[in-house]
PDB file of N, CA and C in Angstrom:
ATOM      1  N   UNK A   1       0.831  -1.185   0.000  1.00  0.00           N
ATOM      2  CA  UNK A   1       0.000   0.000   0.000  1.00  0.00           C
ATOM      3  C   UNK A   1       0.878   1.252   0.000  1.00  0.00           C
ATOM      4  N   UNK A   2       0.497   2.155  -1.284  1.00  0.00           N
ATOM      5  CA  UNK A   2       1.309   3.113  -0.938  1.00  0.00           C
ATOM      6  C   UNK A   2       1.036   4.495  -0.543  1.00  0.00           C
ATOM      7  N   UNK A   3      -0.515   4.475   0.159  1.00  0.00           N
ATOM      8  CA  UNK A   3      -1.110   5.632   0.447  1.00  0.00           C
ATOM      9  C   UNK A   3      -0.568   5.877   2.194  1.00  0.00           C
ATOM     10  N   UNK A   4      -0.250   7.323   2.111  1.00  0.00           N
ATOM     11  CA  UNK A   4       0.110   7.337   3.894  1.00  0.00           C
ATOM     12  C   UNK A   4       1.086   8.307   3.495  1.00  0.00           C
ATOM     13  N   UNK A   5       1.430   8.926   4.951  1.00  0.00           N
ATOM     14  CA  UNK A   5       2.754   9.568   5.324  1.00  0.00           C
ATOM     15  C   UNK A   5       3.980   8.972   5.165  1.00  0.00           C
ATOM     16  N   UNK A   6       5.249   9.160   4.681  1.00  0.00           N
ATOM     17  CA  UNK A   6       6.698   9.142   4.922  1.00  0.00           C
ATOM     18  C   UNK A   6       7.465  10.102   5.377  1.00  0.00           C
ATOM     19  N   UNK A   7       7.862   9.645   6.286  1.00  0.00           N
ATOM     20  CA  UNK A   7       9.345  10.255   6.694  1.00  0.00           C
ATOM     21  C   UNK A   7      10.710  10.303   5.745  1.00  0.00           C
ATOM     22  N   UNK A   8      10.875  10.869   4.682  1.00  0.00           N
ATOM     23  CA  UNK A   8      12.106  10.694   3.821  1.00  0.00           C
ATOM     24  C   UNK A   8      13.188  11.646   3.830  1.00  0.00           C
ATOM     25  N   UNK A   9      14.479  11.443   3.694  1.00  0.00           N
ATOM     26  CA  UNK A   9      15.641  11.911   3.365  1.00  0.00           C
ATOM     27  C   UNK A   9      15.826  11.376   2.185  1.00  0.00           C
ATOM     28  N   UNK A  10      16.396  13.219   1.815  1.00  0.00           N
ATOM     29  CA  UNK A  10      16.723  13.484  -0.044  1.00  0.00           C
ATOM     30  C   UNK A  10      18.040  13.780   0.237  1.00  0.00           C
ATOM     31  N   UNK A  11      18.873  12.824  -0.634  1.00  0.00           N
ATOM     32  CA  UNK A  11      20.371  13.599  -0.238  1.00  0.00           C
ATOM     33  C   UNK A  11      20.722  14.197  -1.362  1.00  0.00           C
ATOM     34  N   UNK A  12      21.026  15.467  -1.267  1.00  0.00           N
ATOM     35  CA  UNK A  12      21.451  16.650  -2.217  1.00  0.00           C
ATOM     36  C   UNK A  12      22.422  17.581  -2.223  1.00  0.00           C
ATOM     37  N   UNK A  13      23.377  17.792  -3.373  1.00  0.00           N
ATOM     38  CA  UNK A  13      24.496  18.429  -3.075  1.00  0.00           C
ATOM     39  C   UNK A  13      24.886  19.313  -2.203  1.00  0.00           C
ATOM     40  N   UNK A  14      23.888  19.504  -1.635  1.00  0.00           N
ATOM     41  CA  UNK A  14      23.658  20.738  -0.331  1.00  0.00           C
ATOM     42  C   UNK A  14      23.504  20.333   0.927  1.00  0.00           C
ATOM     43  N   UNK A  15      23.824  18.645   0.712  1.00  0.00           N
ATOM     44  CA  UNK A  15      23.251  17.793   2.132  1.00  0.00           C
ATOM     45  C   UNK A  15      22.177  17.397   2.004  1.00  0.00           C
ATOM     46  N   UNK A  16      21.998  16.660   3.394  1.00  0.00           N
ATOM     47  CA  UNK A  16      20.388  15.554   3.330  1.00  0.00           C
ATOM     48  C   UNK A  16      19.912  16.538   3.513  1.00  0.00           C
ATOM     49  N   UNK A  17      18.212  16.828   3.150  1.00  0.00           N
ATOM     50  CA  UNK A  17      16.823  17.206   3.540  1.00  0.00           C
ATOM     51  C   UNK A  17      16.250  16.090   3.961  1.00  0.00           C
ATOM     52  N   UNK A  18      15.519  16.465   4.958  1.00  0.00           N
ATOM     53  CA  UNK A  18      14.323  15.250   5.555  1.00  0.00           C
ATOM     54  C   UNK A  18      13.262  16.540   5.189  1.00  0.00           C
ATOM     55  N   UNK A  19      12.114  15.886   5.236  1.00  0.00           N
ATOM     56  CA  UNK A  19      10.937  16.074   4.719  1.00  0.00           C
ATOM     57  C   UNK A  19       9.873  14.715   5.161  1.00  0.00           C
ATOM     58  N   UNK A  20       8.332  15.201   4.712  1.00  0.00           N
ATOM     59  CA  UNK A  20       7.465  14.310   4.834  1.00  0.00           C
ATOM     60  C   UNK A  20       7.051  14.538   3.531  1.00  0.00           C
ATOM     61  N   UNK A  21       6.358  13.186   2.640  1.00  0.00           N
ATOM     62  CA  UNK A  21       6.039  12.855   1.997  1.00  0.00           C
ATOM     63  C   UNK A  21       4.517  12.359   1.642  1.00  0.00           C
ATOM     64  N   UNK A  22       3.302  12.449   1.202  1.00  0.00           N
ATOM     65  CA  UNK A  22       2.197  12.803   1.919  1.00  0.00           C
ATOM     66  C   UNK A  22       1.499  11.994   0.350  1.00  0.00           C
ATOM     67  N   UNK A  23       1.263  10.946   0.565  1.00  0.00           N
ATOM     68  CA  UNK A  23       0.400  10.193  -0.672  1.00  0.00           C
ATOM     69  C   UNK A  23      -0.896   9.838  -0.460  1.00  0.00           C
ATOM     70  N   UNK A  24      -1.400   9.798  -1.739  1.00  0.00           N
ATOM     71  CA  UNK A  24      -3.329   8.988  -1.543  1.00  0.00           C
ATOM     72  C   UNK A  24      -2.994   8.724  -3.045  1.00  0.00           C
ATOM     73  N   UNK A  25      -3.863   7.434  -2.925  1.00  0.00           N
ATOM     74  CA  UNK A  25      -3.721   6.566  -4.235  1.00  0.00           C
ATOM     75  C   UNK A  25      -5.015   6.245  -4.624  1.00  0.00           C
ATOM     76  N   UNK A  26      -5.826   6.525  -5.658  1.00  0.00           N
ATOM     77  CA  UNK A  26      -7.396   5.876  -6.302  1.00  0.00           C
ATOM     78  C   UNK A  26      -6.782   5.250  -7.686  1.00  0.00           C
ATOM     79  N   UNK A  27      -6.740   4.357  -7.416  1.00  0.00           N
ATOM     80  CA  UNK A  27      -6.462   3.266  -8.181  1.00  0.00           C
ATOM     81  C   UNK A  27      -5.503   3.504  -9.058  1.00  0.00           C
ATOM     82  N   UNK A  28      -4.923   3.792 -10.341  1.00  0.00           N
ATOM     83  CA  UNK A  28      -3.088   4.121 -10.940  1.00  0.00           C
ATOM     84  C   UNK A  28      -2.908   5.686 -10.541  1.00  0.00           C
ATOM     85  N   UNK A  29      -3.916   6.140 -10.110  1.00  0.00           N
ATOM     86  CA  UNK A  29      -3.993   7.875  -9.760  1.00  0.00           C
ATOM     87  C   UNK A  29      -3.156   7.743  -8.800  1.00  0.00           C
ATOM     88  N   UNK A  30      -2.067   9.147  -8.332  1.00  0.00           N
ATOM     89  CA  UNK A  30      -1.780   9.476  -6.932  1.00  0.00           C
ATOM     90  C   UNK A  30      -1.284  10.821  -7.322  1.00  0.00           C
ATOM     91  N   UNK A  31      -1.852  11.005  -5.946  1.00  0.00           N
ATOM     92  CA  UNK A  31      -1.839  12.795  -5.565  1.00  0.00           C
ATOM     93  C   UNK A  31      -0.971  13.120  -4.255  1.00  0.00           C
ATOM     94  N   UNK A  32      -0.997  14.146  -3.597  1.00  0.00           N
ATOM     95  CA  UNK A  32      -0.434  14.294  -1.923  1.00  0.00           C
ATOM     96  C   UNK A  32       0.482  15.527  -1.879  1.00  0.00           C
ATOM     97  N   UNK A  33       1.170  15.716  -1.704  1.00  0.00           N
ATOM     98  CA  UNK A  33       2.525  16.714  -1.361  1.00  0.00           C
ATOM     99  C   UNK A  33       3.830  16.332  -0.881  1.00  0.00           C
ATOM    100  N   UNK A  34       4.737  17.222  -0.902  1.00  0.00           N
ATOM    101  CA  UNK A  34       5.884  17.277  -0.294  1.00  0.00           C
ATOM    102  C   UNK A  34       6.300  18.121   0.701  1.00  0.00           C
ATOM    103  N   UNK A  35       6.700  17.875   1.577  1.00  0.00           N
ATOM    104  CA  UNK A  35       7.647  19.144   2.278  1.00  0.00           C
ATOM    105  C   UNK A  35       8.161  19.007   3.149  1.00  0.00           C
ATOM    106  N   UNK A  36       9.224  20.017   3.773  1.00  0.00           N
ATOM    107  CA  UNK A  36      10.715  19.964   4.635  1.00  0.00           C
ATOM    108  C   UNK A  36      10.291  21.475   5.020  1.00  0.00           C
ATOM    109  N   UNK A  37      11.509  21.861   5.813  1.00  0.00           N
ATOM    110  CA  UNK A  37      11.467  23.060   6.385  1.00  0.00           C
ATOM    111  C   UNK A  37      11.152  24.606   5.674  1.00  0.00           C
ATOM    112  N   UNK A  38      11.458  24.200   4.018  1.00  0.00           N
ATOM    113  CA  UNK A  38      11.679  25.858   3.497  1.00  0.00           C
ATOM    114  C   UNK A  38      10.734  25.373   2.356  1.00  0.00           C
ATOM    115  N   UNK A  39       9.923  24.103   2.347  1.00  0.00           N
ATOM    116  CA  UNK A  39       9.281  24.178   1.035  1.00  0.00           C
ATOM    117  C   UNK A  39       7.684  23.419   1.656  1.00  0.00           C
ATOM    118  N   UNK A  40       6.853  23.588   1.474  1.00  0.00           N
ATOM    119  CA  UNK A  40       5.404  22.290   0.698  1.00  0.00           C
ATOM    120  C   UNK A  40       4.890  22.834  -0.512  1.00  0.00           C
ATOM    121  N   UNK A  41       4.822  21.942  -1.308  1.00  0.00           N
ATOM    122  CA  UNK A  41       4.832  21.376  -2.261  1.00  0.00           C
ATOM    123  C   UNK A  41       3.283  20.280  -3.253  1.00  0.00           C
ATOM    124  N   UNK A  42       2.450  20.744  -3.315  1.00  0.00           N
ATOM    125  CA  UNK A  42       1.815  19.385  -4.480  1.00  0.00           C
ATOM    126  C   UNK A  42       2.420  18.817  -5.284  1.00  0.00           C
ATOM    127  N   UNK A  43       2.365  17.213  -5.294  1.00  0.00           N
ATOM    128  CA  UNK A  43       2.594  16.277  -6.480  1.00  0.00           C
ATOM    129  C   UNK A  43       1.898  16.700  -7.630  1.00  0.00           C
ATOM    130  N   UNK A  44       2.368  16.281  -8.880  1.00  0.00           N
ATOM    131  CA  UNK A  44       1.502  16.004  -9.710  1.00  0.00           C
ATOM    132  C   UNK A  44       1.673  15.364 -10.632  1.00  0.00           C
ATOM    133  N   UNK A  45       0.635  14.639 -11.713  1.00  0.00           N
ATOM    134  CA  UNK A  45       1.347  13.821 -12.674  1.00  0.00           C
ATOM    135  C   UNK A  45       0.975  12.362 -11.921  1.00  0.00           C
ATOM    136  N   UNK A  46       0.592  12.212 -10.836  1.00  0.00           N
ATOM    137  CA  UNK A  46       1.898  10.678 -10.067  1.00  0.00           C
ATOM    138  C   UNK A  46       0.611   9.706 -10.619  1.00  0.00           C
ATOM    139  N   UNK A  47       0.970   8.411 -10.823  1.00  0.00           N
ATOM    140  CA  UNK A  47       0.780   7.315 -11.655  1.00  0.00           C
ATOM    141  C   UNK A  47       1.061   5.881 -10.771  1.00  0.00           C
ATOM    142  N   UNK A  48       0.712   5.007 -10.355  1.00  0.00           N
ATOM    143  CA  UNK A  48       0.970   3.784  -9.514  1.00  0.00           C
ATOM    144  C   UNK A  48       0.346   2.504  -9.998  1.00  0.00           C
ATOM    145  N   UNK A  49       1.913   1.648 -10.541  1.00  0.00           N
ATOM    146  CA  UNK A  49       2.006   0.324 -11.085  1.00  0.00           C
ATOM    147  C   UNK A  49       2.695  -0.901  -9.886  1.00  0.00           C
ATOM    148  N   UNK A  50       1.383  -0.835  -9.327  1.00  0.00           N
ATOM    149  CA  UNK A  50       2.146  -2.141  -8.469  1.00  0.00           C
ATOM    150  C   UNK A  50       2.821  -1.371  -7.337  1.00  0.00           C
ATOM    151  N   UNK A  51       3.800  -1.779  -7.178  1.00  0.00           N
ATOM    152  CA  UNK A  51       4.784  -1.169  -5.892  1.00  0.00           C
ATOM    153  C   UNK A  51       5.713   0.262  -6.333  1.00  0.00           C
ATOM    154  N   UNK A  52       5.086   0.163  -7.809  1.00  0.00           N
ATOM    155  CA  UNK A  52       6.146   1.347  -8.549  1.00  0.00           C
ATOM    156  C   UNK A  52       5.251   2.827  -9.200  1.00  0.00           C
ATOM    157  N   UNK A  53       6.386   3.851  -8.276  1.00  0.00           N
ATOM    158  CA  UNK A  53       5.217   4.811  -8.135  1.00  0.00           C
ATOM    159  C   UNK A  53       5.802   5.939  -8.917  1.00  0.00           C
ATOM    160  N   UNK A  54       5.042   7.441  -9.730  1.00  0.00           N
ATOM    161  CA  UNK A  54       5.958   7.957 -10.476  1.00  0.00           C
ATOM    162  C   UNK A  54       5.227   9.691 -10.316  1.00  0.00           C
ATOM    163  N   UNK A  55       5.725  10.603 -10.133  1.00  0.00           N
ATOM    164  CA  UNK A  55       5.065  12.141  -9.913  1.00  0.00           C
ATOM    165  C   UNK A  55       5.884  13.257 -10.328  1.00  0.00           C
ATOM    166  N   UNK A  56       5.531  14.442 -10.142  1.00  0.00           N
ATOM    167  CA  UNK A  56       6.478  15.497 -10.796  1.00  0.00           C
ATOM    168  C   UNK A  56       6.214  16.383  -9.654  1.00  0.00           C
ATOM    169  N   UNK A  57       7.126  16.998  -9.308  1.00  0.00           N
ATOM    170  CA  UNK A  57       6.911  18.233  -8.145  1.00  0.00           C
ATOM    171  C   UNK A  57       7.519  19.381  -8.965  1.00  0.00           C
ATOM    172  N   UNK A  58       7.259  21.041  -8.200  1.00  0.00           N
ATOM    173  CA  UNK A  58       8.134  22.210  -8.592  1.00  0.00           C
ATOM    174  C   UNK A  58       8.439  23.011  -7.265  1.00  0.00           C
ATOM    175  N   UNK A  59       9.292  23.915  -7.173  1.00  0.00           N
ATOM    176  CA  UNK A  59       9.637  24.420  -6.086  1.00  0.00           C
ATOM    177  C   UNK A  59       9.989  25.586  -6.701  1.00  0.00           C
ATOM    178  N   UNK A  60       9.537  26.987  -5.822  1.00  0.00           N
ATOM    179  CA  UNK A  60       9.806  28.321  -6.614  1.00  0.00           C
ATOM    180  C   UNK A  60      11.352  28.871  -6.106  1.00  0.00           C
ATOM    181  N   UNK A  61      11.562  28.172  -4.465  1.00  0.00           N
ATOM    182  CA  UNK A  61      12.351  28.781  -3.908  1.00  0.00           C
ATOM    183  C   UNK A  61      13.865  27.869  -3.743  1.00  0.00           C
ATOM    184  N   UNK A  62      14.932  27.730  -3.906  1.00  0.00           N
ATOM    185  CA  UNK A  62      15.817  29.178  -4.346  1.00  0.00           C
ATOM    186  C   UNK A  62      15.529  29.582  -5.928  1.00  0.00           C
ATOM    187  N   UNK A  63      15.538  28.761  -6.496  1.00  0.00           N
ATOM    188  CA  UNK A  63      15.422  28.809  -8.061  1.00  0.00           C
ATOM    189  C   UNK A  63      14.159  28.395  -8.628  1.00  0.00           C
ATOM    190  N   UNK A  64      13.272  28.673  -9.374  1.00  0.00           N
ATOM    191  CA  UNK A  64      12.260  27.464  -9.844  1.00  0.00           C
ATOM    192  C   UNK A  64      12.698  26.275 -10.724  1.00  0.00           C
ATOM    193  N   UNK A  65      12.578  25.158  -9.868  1.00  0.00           N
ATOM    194  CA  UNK A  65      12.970  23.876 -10.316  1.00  0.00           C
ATOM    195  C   UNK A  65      11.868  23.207 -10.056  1.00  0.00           C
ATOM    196  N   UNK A  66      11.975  22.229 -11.588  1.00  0.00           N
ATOM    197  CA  UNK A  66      10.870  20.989 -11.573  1.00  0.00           C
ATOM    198  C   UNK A  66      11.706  19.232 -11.151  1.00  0.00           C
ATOM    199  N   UNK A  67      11.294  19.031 -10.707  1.00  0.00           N
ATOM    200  CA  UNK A  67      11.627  17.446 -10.526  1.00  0.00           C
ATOM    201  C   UNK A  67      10.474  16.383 -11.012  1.00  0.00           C
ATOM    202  N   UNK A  68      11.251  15.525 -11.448  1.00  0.00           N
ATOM    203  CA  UNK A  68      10.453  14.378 -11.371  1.00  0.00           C
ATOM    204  C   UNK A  68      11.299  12.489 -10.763  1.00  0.00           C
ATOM    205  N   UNK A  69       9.989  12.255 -10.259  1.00  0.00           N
ATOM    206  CA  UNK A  69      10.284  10.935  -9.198  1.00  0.00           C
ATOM    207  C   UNK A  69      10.327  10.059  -9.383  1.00  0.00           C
ATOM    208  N   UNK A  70      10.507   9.159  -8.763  1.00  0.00           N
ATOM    209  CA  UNK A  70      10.087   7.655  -9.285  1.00  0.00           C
ATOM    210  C   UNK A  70      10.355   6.908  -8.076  1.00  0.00           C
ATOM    211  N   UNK A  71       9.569   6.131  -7.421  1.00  0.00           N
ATOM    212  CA  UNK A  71       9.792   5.405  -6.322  1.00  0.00           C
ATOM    213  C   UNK A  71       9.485   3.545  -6.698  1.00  0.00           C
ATOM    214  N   UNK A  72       9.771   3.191  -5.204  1.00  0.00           N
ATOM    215  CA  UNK A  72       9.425   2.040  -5.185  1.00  0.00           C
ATOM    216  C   UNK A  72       9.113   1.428  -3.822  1.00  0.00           C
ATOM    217  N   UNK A  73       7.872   1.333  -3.427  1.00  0.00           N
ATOM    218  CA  UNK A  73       7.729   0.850  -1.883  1.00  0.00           C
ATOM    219  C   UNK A  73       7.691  -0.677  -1.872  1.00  0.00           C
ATOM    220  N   UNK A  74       8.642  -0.956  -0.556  1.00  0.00           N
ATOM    221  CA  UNK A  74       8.471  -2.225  -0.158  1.00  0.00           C
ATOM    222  C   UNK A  74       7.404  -2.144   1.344  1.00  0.00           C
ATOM    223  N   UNK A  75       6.542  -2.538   1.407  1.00  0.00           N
ATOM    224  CA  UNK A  75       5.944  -2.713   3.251  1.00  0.00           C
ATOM    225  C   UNK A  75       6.198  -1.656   3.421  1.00  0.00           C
ATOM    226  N   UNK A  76       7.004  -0.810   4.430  1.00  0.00           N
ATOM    227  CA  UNK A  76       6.605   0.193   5.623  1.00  0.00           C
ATOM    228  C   UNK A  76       8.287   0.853   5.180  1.00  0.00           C
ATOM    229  N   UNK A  77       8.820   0.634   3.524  1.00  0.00           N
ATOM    230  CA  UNK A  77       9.997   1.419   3.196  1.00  0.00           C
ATOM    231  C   UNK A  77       9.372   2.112   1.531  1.00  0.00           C
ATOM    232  N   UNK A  78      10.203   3.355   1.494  1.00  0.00           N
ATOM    233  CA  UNK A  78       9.902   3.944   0.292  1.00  0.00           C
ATOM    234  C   UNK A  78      11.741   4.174  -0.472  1.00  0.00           C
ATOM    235  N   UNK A  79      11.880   4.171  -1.137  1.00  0.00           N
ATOM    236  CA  UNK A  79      13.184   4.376  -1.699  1.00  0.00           C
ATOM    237  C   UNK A  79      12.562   5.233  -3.263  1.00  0.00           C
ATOM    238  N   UNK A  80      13.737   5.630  -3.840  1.00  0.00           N
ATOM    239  CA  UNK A  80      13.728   6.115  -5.031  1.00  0.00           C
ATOM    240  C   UNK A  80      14.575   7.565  -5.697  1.00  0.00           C
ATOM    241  N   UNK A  81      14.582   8.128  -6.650  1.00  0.00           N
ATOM    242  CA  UNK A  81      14.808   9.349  -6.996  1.00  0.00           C
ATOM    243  C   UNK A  81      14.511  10.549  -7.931  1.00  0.00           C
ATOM    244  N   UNK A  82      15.042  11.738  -7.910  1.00  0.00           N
ATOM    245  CA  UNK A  82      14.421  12.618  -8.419  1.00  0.00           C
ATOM    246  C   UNK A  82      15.128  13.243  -9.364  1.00  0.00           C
ATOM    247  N   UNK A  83      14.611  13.344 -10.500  1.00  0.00           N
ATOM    248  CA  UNK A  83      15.641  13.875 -11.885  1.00  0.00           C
ATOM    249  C   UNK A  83      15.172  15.534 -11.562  1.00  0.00           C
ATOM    250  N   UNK A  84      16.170  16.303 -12.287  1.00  0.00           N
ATOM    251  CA  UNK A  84      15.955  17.592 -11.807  1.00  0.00           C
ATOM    252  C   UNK A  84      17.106  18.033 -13.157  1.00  0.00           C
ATOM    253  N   UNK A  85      17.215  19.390 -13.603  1.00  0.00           N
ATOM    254  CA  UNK A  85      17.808  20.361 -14.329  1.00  0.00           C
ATOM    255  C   UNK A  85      19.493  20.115 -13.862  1.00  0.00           C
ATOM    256  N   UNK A  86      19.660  20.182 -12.879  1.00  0.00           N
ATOM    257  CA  UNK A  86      21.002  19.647 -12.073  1.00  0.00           C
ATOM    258  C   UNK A  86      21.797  18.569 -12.247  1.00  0.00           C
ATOM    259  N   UNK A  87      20.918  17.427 -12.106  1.00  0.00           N
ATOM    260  CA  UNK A  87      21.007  15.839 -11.956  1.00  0.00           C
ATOM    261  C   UNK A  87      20.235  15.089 -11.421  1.00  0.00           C
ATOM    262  N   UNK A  88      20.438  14.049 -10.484  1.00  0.00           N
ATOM    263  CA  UNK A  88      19.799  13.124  -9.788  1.00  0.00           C
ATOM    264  C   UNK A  88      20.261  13.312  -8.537  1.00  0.00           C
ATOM    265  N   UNK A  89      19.483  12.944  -7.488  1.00  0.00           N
ATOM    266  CA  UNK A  89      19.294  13.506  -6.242  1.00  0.00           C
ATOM    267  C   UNK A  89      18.304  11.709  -5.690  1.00  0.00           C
ATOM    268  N   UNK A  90      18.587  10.883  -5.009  1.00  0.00           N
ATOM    269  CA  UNK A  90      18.253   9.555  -4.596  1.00  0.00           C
ATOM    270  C   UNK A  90      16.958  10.064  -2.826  1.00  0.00           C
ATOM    271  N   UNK A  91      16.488   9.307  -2.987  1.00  0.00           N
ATOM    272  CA  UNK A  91      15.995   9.667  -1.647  1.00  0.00           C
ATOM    273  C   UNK A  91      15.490   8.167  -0.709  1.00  0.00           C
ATOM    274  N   UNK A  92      15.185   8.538   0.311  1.00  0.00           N
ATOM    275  CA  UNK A  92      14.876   6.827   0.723  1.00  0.00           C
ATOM    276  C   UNK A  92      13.838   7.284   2.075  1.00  0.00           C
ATOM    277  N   UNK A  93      12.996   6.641   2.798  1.00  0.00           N
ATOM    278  CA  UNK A  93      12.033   6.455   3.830  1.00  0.00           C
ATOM    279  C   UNK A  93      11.187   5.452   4.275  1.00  0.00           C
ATOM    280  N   UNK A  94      10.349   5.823   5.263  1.00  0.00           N
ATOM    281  CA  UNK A  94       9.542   4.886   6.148  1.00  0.00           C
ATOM    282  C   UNK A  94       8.650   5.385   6.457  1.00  0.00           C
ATOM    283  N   UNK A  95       7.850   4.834   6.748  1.00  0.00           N
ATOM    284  CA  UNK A  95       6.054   4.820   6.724  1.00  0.00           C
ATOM    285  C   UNK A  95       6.513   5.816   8.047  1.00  0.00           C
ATOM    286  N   UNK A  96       5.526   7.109   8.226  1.00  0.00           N
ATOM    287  CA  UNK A  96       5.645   7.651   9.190  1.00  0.00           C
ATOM    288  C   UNK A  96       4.251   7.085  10.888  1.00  0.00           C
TER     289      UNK A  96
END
């Protein structure tokens, strides 16, 4: 199941961010948000095949940057990463 809260760390050239991660799933649909201390965030886009999950976020602040995700939950772990203008940026969590 991949609807629920996470607790995740994004590690990024700037260091880890932790953040919460905030999903609801109606059937390949998923929606929810993101956010950490200097950002929240709506998903959008996100799509769910099985244990494999896929969304696009944007962030205005420092720069406007778009990302896009791609996860994979096992049980009560989330792993995955985020393509961005920059590079790739990996992130990983647990069911909060």
């Amino acid at each position: 199941m991949v609807q629920g809260k996470w607790n995740i760390t994004i590690k990024t050239p700037m260091g880890d961010k932790s953040g919460v991660l905030e999903l609801h799933s109606d059937g390949t649909s998923l929606t929810g948000s993101l956010s950490h201390a200097e950002h929240h965030v709506a998903i959008s886009g996100g799509k769910v095949a099985g244990n494999k999950l896929s969304w696009s976020a944007q962030i205005d602040k420092p720069m406007r940057m778009n990302f896009k995700f791609t996860a994979t939950v096992e049980d009560d772990r989330i792993s995955g990463s985020a393509k961005y203008l920059l590079g790739k940026a990996t992130f990983a969590g647990t069911r909060a």
